[in-house]
Protein backbone atom coordinates (compact mmCIF):
# COMPACT_ATOMS: atom_id res chain seq x y z
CA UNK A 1 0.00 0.00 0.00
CA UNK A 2 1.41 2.71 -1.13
CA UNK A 3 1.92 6.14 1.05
CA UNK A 4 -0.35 7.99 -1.19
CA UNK A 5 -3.48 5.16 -1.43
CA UNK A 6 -6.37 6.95 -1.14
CA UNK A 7 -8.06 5.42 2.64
CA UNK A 8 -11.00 4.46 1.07
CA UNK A 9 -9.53 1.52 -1.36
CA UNK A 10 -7.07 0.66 1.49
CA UNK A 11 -9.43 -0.47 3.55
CA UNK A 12 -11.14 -2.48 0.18
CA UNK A 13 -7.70 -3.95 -0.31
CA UNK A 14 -6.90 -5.23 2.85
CA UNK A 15 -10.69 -6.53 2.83
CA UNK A 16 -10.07 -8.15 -0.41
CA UNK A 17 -7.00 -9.64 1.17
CA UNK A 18 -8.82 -10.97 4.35
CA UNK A 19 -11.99 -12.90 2.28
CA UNK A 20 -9.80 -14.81 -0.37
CA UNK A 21 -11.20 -16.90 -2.08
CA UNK A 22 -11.77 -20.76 -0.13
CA UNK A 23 -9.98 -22.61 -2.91
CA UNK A 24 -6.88 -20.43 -3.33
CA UNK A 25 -6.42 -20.03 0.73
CA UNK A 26 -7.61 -23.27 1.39
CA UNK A 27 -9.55 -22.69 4.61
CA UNK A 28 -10.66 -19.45 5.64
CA UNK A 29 -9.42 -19.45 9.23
CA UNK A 30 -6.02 -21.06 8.58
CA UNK A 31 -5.36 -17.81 5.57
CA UNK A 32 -6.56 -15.86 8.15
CA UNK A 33 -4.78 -17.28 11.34
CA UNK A 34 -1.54 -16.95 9.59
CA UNK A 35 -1.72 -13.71 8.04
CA UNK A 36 -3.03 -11.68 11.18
CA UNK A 37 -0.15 -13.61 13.72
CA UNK A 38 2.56 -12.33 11.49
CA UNK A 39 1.18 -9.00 10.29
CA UNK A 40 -0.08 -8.56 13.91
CA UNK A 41 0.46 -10.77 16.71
CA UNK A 42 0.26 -8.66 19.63
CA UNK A 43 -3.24 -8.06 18.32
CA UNK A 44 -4.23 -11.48 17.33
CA UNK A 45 -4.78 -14.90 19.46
CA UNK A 46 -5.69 -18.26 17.69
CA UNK A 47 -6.85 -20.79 19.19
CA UNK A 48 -6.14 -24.23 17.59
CA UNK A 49 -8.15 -27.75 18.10
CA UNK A 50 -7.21 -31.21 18.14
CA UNK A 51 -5.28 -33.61 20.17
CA UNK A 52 -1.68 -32.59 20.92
CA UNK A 53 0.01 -35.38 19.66
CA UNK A 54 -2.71 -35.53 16.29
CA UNK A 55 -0.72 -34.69 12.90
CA UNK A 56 -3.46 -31.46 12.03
CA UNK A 57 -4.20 -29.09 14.95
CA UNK A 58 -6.57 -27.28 12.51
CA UNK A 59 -7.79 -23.21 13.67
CA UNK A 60 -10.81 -23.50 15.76
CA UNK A 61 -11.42 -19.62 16.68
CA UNK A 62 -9.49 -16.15 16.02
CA UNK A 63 -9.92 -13.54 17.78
CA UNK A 64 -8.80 -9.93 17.02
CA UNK A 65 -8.16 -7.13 19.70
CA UNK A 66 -8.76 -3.56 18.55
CA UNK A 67 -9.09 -0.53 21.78
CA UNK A 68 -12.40 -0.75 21.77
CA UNK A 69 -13.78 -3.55 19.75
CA UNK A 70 -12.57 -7.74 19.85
CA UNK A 71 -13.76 -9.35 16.46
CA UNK A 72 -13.84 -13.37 16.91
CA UNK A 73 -14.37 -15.90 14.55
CA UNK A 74 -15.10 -19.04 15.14
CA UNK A 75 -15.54 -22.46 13.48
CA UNK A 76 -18.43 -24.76 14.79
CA UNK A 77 -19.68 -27.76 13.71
CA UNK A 78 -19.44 -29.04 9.40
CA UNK A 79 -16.95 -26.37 9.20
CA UNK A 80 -19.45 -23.82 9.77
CA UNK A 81 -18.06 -20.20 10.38
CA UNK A 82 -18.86 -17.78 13.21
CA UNK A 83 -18.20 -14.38 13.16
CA UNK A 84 -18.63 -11.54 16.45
CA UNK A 85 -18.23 -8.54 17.66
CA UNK A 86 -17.45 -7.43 21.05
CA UNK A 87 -18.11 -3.64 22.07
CA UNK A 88 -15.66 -2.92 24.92
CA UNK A 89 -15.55 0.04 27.47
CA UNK A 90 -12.62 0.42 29.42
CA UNK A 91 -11.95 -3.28 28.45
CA UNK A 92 -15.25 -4.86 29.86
CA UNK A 93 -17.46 -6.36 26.96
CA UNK A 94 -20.55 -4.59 27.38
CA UNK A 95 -21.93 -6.13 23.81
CA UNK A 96 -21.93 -9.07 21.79
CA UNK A 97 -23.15 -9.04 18.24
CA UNK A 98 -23.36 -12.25 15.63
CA UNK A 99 -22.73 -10.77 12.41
CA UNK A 100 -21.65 -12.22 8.72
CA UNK A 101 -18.44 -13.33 8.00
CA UNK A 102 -18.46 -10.74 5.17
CA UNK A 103 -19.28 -7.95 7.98
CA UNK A 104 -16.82 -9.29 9.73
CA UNK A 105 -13.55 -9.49 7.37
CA UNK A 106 -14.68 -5.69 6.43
CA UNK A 107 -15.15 -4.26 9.91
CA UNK A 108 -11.77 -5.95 10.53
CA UNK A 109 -10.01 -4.35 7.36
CA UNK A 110 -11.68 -0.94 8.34
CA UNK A 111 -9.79 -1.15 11.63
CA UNK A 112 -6.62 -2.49 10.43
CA UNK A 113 -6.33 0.88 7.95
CA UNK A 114 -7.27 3.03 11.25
CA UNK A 115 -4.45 1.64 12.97
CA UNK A 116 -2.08 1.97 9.82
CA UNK A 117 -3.20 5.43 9.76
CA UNK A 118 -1.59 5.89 13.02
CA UNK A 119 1.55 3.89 13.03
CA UNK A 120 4.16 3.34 10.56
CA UNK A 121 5.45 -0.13 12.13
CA UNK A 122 1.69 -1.30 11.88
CA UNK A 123 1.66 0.00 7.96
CA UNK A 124 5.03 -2.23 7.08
CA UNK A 125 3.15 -5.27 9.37
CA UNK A 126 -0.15 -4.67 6.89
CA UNK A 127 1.87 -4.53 3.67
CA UNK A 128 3.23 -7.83 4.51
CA UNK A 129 -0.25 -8.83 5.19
CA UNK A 130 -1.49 -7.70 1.48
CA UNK A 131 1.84 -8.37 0.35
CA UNK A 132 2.99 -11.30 1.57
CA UNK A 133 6.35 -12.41 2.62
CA UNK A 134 7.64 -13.05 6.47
């Protein structure tokens, strides 16, 4: 993302980048699970399932950590996804709202650009995000 990208298609391209397409990421939460612990980790927790000496320890929730909002997103039963939001004030969840997985990976890029807007270390951590690389 360049300096100069207007704010209004950064936050479409880092929303592009979080709601890839199934068959090119794979799954959904394991794209996302990587990208967010590298870009971000001190933001981002994942939560893995499975037994600990099992081969595939596949991503059973994320959960992202904004000041005042947590987005979570969790997988349930057949592989179905659930996506929250948490309203915090003064870091006590005061509200819980189900929303789509669509809402969700856009509410998520919207913050992500807020925060790049703010720091230049979070800006290099989301162009590795769009970017890729490690």
């Amino acid at each position: 993302m360049a300096e100069d990208l207007d704010p209004s298609l950064e936050v479409d391209v880092l929303a592009a980048a979080l709601r890839m397409d199934h068959q090119e990421s794979g799954d959904l939460l394991e794209f996302l699970a990587k990208k967010l612990e590298q870009s971000l980790p001190e933001n981002t927790t994942v939560n893995r399932s499975g037994w600990f000496l099992a081969k595939d320890h596949p991503v059973q929730e994320i959960t992202v950590r904004f000041d005042n909002y947590h987005y979570q997103i969790v997988r349930g039963r057949h592989n179905s996804l659930t996506a929250k939001v948490m309203k915090l004030v003064r870091g006590v969840v005061l509200k819980t709202t189900e929303i789509s997985v669509e809402q969700w990976t856009e509410e998520v890029a919207q913050q992500l650009a807020q925060l790049a807007s703010q720091s230049a270390q979070t800006r290099s951590a989301l162009n590795k995000f769009v970017l890729g690389g490690g």
